[in-house]
Protein backbone atom coordinates (compact mmCIF):
# COMPACT_ATOMS: atom_id res chain seq x y z
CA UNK A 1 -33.55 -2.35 -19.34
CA UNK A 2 -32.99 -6.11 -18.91
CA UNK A 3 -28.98 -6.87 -17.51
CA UNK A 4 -27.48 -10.10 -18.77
CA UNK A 5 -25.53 -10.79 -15.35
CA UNK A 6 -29.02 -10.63 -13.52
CA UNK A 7 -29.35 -14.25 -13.79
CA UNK A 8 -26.52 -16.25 -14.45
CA UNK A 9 -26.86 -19.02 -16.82
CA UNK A 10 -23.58 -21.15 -16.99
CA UNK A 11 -21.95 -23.26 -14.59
CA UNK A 12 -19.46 -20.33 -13.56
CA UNK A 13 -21.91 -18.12 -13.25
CA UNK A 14 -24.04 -20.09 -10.11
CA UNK A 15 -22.74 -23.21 -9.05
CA UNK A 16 -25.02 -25.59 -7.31
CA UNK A 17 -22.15 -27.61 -5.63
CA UNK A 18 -21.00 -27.27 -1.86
CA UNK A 19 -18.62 -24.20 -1.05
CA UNK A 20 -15.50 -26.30 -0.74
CA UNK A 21 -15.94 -27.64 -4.02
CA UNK A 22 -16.93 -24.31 -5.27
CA UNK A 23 -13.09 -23.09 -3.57
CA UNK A 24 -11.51 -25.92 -4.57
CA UNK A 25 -12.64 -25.27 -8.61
CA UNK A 26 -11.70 -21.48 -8.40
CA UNK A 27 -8.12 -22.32 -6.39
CA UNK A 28 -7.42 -24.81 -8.93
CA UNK A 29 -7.96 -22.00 -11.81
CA UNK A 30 -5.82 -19.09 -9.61
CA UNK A 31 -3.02 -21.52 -8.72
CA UNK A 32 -2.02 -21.90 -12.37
CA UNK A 33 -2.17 -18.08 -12.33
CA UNK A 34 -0.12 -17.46 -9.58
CA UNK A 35 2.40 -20.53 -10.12
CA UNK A 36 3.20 -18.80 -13.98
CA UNK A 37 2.93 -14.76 -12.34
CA UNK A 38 5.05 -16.26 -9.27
CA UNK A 39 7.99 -17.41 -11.40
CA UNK A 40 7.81 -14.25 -13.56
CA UNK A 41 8.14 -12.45 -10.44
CA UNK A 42 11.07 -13.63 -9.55
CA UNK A 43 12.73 -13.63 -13.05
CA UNK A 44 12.07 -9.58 -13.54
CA UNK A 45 13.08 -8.84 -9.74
CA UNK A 46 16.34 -10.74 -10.37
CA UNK A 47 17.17 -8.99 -13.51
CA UNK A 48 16.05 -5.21 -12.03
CA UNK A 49 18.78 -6.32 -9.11
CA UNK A 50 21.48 -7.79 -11.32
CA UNK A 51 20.83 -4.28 -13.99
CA UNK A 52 20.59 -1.39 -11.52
CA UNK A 53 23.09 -2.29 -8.90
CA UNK A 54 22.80 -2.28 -4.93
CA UNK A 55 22.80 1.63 -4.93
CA UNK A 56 20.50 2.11 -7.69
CA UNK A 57 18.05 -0.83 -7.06
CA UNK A 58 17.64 0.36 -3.79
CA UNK A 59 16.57 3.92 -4.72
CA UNK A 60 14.77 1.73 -7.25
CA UNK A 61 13.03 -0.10 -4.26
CA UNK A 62 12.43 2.97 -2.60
CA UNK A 63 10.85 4.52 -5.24
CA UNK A 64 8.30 1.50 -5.97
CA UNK A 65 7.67 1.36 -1.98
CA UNK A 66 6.64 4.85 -2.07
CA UNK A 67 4.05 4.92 -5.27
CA UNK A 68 2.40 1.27 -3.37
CA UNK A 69 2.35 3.11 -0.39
CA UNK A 70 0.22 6.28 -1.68
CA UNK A 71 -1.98 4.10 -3.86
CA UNK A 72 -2.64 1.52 -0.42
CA UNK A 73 -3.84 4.93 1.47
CA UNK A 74 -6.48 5.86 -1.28
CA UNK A 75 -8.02 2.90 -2.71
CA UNK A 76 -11.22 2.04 -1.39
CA UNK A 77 -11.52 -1.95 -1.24
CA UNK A 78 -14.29 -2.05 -3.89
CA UNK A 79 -13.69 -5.69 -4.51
CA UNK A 80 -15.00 -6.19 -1.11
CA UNK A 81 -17.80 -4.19 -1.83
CA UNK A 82 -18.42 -5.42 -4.35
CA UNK A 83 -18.77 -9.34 -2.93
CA UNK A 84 -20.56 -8.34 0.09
CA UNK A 85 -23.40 -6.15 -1.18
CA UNK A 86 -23.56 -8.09 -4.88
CA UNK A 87 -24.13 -11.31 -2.79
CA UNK A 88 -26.64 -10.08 -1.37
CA UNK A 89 -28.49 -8.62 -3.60
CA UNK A 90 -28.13 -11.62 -5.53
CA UNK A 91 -29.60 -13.58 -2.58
CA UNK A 92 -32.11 -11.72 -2.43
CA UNK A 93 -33.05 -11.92 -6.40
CA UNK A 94 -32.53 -8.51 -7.11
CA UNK A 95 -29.71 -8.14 -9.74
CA UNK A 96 -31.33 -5.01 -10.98
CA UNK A 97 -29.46 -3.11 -8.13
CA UNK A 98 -26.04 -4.33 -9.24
CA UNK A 99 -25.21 -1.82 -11.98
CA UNK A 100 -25.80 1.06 -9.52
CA UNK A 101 -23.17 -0.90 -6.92
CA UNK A 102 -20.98 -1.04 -9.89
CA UNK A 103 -21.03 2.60 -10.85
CA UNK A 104 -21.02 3.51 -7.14
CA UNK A 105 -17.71 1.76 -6.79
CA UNK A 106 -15.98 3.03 -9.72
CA UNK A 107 -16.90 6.48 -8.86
CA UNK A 108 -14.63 6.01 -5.59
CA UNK A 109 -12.11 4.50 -7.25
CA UNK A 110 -12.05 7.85 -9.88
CA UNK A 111 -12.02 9.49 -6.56
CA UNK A 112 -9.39 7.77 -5.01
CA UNK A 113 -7.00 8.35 -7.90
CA UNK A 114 -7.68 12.36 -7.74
CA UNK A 115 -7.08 11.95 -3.94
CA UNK A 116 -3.78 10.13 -4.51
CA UNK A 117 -2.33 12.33 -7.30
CA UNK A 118 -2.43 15.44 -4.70
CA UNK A 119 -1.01 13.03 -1.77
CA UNK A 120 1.86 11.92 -4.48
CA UNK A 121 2.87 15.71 -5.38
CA UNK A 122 2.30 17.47 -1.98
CA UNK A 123 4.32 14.78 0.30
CA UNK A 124 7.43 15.23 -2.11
CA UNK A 125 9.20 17.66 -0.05
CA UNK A 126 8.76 15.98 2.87
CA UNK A 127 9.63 12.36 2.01
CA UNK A 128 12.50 13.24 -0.15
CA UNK A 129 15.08 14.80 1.82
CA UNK A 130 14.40 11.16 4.05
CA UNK A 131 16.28 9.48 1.22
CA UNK A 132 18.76 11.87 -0.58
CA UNK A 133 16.68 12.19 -3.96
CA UNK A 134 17.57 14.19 -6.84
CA UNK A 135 14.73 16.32 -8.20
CA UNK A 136 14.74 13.66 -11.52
CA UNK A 137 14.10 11.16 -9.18
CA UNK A 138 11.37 13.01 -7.06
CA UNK A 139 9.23 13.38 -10.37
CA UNK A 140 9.69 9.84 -11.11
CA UNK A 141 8.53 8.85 -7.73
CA UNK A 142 5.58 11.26 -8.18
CA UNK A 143 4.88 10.58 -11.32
CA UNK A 144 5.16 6.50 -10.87
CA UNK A 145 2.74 7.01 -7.58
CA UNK A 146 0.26 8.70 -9.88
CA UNK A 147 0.39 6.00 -12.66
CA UNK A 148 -0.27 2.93 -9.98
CA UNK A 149 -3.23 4.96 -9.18
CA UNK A 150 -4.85 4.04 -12.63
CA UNK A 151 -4.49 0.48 -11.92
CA UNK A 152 -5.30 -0.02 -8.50
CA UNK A 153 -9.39 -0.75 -9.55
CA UNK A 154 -11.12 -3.18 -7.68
CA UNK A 155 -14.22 -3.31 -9.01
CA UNK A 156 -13.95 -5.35 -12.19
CA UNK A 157 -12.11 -8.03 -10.13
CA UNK A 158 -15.08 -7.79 -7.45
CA UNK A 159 -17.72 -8.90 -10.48
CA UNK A 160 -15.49 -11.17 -11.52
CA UNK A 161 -14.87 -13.42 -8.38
CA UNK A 162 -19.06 -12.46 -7.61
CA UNK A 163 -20.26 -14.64 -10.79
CA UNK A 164 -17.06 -16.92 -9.87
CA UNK A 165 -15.09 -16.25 -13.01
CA UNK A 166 -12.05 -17.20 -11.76
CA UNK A 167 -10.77 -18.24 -15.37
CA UNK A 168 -10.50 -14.90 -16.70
CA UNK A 169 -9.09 -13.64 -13.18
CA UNK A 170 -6.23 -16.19 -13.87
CA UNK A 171 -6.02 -15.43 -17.73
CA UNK A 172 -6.00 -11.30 -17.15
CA UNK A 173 -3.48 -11.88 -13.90
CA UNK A 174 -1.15 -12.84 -16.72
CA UNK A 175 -1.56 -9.35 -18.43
CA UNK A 176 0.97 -7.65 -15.82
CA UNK A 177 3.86 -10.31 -15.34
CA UNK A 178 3.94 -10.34 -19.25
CA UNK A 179 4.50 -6.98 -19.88
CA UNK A 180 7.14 -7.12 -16.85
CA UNK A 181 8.89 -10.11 -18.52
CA UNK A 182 8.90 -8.55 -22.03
CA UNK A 183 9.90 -5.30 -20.47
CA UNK A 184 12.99 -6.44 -17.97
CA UNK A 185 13.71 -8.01 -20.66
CA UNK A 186 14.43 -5.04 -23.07
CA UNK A 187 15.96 -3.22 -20.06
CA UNK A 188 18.70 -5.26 -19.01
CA UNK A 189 19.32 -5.55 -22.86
CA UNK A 190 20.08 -1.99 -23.42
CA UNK A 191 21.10 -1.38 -19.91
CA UNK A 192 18.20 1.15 -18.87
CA UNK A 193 17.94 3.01 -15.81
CA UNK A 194 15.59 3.63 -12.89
CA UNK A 195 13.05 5.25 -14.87
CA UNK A 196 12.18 2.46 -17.42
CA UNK A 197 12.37 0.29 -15.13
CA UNK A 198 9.54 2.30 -12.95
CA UNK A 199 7.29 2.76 -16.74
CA UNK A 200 7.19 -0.70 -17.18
CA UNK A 201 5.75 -1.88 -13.67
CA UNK A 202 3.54 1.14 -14.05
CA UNK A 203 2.50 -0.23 -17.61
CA UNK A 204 2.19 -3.16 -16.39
CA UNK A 205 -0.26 -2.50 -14.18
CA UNK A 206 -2.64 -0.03 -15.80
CA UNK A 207 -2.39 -2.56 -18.72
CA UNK A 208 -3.74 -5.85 -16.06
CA UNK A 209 -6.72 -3.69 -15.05
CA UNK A 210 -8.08 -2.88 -18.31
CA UNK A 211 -7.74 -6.26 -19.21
CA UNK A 212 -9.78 -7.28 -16.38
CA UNK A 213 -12.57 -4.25 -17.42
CA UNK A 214 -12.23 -5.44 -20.87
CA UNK A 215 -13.06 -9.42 -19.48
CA UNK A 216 -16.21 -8.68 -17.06
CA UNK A 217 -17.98 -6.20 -19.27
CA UNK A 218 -17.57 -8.69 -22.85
CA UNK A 219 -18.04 -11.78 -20.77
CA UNK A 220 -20.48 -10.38 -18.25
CA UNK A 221 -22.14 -7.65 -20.18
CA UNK A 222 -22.24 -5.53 -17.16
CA UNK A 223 -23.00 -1.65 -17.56
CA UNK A 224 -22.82 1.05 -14.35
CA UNK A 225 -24.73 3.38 -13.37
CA UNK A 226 -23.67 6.94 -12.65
CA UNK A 227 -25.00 10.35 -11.52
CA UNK A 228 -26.41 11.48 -8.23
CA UNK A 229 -29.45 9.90 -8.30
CA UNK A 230 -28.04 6.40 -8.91
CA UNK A 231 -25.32 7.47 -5.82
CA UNK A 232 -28.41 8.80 -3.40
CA UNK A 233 -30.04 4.94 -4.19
CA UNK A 234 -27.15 3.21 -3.96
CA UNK A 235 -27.20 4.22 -0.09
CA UNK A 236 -30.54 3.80 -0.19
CA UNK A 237 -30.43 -0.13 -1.33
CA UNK A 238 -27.28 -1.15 0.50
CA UNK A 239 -27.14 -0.31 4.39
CA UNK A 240 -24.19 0.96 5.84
CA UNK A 241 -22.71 0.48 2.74
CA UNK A 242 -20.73 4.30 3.12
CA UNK A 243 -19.28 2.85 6.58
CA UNK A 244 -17.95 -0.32 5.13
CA UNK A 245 -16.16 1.03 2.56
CA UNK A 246 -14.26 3.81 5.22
CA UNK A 247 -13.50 0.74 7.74
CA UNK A 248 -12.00 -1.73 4.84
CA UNK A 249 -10.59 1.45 3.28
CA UNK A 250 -8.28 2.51 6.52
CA UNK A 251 -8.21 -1.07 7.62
CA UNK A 252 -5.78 -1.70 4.20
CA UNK A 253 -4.29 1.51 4.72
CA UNK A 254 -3.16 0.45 8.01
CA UNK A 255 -1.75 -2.74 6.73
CA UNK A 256 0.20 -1.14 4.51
CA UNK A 257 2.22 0.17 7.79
CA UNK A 258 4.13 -2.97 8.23
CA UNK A 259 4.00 -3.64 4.31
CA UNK A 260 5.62 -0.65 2.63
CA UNK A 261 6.34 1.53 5.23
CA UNK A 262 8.81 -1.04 6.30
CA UNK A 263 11.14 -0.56 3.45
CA UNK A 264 10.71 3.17 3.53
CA UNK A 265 12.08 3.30 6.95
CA UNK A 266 14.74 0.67 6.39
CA UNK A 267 15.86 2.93 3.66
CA UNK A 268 15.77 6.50 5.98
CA UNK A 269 17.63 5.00 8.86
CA UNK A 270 19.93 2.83 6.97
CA UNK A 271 20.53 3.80 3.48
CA UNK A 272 18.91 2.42 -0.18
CA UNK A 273 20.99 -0.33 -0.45
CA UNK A 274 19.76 -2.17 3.26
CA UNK A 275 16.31 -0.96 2.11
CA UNK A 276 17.27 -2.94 -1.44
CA UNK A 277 18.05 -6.42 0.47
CA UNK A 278 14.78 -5.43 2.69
CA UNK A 279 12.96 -5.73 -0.42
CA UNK A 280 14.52 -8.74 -1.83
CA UNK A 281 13.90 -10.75 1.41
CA UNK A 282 10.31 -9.39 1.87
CA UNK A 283 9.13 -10.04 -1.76
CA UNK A 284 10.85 -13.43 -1.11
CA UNK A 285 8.95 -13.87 2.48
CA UNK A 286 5.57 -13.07 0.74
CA UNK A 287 5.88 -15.26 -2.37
CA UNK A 288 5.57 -18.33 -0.03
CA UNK A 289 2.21 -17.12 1.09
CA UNK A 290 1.06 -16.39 -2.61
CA UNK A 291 -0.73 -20.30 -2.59
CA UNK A 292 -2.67 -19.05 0.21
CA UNK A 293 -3.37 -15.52 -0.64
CA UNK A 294 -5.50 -17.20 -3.70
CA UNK A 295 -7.60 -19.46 -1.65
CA UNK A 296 -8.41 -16.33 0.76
CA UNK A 297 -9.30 -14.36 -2.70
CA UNK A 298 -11.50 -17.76 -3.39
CA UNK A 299 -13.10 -18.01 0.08
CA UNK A 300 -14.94 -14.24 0.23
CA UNK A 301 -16.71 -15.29 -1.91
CA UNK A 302 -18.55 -18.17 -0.56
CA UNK A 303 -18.24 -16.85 3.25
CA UNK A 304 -20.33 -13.83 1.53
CA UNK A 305 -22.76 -16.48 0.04
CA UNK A 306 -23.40 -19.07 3.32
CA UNK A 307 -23.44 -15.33 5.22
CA UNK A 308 -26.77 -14.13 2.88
CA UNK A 309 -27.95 -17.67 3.69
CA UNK A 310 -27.53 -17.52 6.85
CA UNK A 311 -25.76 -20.67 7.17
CA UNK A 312 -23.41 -19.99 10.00
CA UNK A 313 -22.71 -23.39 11.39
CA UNK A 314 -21.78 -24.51 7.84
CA UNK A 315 -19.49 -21.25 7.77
CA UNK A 316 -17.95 -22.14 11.27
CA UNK A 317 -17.04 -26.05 9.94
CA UNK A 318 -15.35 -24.60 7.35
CA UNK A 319 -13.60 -21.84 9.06
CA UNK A 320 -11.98 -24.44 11.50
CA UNK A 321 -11.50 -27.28 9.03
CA UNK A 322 -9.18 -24.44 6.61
CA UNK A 323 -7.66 -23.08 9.46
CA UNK A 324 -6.01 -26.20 10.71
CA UNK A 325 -4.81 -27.19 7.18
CA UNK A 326 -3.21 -23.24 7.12
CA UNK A 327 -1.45 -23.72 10.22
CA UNK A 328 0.49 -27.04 9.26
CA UNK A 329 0.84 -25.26 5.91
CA UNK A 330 2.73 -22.21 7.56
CA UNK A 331 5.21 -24.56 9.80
CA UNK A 332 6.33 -25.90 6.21
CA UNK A 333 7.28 -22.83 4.76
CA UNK A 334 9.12 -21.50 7.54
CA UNK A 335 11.40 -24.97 6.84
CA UNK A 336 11.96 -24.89 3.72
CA UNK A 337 12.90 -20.70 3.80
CA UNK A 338 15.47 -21.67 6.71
CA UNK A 339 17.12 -24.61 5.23
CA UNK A 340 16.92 -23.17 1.40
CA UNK A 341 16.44 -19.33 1.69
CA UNK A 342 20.15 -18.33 1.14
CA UNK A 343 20.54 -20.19 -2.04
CA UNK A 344 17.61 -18.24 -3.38
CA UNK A 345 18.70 -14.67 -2.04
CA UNK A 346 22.07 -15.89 -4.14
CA UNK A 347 20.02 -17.34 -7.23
CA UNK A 348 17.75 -14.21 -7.53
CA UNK A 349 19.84 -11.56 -6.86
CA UNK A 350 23.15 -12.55 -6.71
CA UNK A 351 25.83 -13.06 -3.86
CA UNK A 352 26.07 -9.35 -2.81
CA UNK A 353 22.72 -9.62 -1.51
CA UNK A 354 23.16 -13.17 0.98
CA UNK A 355 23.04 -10.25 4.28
CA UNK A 356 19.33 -10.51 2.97
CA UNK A 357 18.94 -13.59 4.23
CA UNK A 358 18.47 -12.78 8.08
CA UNK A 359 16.02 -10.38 7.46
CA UNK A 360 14.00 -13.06 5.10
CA UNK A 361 14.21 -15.63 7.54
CA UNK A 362 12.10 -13.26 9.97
CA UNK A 363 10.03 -11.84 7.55
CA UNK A 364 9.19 -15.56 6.57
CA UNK A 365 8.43 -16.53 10.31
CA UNK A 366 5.98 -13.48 10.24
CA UNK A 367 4.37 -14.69 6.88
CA UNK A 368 3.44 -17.88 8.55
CA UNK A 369 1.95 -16.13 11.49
CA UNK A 370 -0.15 -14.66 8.79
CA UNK A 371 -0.77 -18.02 6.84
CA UNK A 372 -2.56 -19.60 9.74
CA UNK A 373 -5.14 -17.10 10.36
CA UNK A 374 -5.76 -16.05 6.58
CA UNK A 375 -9.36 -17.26 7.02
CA UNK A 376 -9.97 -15.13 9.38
CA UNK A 377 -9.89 -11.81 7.91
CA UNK A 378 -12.55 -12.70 4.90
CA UNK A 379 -14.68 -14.31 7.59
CA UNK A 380 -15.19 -11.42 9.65
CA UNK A 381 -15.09 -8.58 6.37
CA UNK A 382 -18.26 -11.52 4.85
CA UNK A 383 -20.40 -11.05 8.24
CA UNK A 384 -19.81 -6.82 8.48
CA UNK A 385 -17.39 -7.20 11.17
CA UNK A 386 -15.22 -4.20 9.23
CA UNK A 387 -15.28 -2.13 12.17
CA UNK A 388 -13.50 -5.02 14.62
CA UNK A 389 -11.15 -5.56 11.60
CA UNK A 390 -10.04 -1.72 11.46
CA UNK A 391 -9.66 -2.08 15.21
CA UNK A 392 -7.53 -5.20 15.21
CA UNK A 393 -5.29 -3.51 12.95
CA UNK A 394 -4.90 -0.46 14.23
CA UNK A 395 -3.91 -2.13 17.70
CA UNK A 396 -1.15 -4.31 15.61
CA UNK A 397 0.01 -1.27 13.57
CA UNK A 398 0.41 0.70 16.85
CA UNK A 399 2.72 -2.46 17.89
CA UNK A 400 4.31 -2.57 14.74
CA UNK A 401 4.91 0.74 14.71
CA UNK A 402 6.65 0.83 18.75
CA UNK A 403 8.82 -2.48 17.57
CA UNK A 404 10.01 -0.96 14.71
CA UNK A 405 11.26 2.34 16.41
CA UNK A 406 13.09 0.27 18.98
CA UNK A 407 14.62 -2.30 16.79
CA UNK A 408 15.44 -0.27 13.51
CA UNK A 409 18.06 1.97 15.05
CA UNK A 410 19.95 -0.54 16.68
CA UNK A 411 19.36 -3.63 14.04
CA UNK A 412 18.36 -2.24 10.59
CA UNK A 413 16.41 -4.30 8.80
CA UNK A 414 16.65 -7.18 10.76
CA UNK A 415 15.03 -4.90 13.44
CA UNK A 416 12.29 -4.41 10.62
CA UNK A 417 11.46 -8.11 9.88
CA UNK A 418 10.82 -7.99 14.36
CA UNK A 419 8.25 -5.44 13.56
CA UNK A 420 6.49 -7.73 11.68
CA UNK A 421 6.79 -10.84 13.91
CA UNK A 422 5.29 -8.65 16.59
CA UNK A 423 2.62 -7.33 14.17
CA UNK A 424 1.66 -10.82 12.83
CA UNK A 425 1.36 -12.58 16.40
CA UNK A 426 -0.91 -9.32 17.79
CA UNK A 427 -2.98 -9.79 14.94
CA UNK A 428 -3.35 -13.28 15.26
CA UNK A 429 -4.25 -13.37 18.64
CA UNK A 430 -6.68 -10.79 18.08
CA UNK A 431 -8.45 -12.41 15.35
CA UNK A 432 -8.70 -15.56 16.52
CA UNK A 433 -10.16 -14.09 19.79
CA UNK A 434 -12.58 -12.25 17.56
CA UNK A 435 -13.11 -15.53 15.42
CA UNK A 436 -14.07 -17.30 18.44
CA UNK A 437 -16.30 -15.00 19.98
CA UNK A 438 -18.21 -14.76 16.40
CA UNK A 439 -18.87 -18.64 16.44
CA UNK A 440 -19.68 -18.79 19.90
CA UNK A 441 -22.43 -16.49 19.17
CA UNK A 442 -23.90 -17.77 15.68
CA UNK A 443 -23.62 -21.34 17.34
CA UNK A 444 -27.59 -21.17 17.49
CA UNK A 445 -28.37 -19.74 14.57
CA UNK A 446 -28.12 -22.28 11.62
CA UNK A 447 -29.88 -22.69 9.18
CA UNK A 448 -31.70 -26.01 8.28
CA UNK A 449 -29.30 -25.57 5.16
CA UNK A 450 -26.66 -26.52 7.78
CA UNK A 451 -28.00 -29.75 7.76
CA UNK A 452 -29.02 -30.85 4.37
């Protein structure tokens, strides 16, 4: 059976430009996406703050921390996966391979989600007595945790961003903050509560990843392969294929120790409405870094291509030339957060939550941290370097992780943003290290594409 993606035909499909022009088309179709989903964003997390209260938001924030947190621990990073091996296989003119990959990585992600539903249920007893909750609000946590499950799937974004589709990335990105916006919207009209607050982010994002199904199988006409067999030959085609999806698998679950876990502990050692403002300032920190997390979603991509053409003093250049541009980038926003951060803490949320603004101010020193090395992680995932990623990691988490418990006592969640300072600078070091050593050693090995 012939399969329409096998060989692209249009000029998203297989570009014949150079790789930054290639990153700067698909940035230029995510930044509209992210400028419209980062406004949104703000709008629905102001109104869930100004609706619920500092009490009730926080348990609200708690609650959300909890269901990203078990969904993080599960999900295999098929999108990844996806990139790596599809490139290849690509490369290598065999597209006839891809609707096993598919199926393969769908299958984990059904596997994930049966994983994740026991994890929600059985850690219950042990999380909840942490923060004070009510049996109502223990179901809803459960129950929410569950329902992210179902639209955590990677894979239809992965086929997506392989063909270089990043217009109907942008257009289904737009699915979720939507249904948010309509949604807040109808809850701070009739005054809801915690829980329909909780349905609609869960709608919302169930309702994003069957858009983004919907968008690669009509515009792609992809179909997956299931069933042992097709499993047994997926190993078969793509080496070590098992191994990188374990190491990028517990590499994001480890990140999500100074991600989430940081506003579950906020919220054990000092209460649900510091873990609230924790919250606020992080989701504030992050949003800064949005512009870049879209041009490291757009650079996979090609670092997967130059690394199936072996073109690794044409992946160095650009490594260096991005990386310099992200480090005067991340000085910026560490400005503009100290000179205009309380005014937005006020704006969003309102004035109760201005002893936010501490916490945001460190939270947005350790976003930059991350900003100027945000090349590096899709450089080393593109050449197989998972393992050394999952290492790195597990070295800052450990950090993370020995900050925190000395800070959080004594400081709260100004303690917590110090966690992640420390985090992001052992991480940086690390990877640039890594980064280093990695060119050093592929400085002999261009290709005469290098050159051309």
């Amino acid at each position: 059976m012939s399969i329409p993606t096998a060989a692209p035909t249009n000029q998203h499909d297989q570009p014949h430009d150079v790789p930054f022009s290639r990153v700067a088309r698909n940035v230029g179709w995510m930044a509209g996406a992210r400028g419209f989903t980062g406004i949104l964003s703000i709008f629905y997390l102001a109104v869930a703050a100004r609706t619920l209260g500092l009490r009730e938001f926080g348990n609200f924030a708690l609650i959300l921390s909890f269901g990203q947190l078990v969904a993080t621990l599960v999900q295999f990073q098929s999108v990844k996966g996806v990139i790596r091996f599809g490139a290849m296989h690509l490369s290598d003119n065999r597209p006839d391979r891809l609707p096993r990959l598919y199926g393969y990585m769908t299958t984990l992600e059904l596997l994930g989600i049966v994983i994740g539903s026991g994890l929600a249920f059985a850690c219950m007893p042990l999380v909840a007595p942490l923060y004070q909750w009510t049996e109502h609000q223990q179901l809803l946590a459960s129950i929410f945790a569950v329902a992210l499950l179902f639209g955590t799937g990677g894979t239809p974004v992965g086929i997506l961003r392989l063909y270089g589709r990043f217009d109907l990335i942008s257009y289904t990105e737009g699915v979720g903050p939507i249904i948010r916006l309509v949604g807040v919207s109808i809850a701070w009209w009739v005054g809801a509560g915690i829980g329909t607050f909780l349905a609609i982010w869960a709608l919302a994002v169930i309702a994003q990843t069957a858009a983004q199904w919907i968008a690669s199988i009509v515009a792609l006409h992809i179909r997956l392969e299931f069933g042992k067999r097709a499993i047994r030959t997926t190993l078969a085609e793509n080496h070590k294929l098992w191994r990188f999806m374990v190491l990028t698998n517990v590499s994001n679950s480890v990140t999500a120790v100074w991600t989430e876990l940081g506003t579950l502990a906020v919220g054990a050692v000092a209460g649900p409405v510091q873990a609230g403002g924790f919250r606020i300032a992080q989701r504030i920190a992050k949003a800064i870094g949005n512009p870049v997390e879209l041009v490291t979603r757009a650079l996979f991509p090609e670092f997967a291509k130059l690394v199936a053409q072996n073109a690794f003093r044409k992946l160095g250049r650009m490594l260096i030339r991005i990386t310099a541009v992200a480090t005067a980038l991340a000085a910026v926003t560490v400005a503009i957060l100290a000179l205009g951060g309380q005014w937005i803490i006020g704006l969003i949320a309102g004035p109760q939550y201005e002893f936010a603004y501490i916490p945001m101010l460190l939270l947005s020193v350790a976003t930059a941290i991350d900003l100027a090395s945000f090349a590096l992680d899709p450089y080393h995932i593109a050449q197989g370097r998972a393992g050394r990623i999952l290492r790195i990691r597990l070295v800052a988490a450990g950090g993370y992780l020995i900050v925190l418990a000395l800070l959080l006592p004594r400081f709260g969640a100004s303690g917590a943003a110090i966690a992640g300072i420390a985090a992001s600078i052992i991480l940086f070091v690390q990877l640039g290290i890594s980064s280093w050593q990695i060119l050093r050693d592929k400085a002999g090995r261009g290709s005469a594409q290098d050159f051309q």
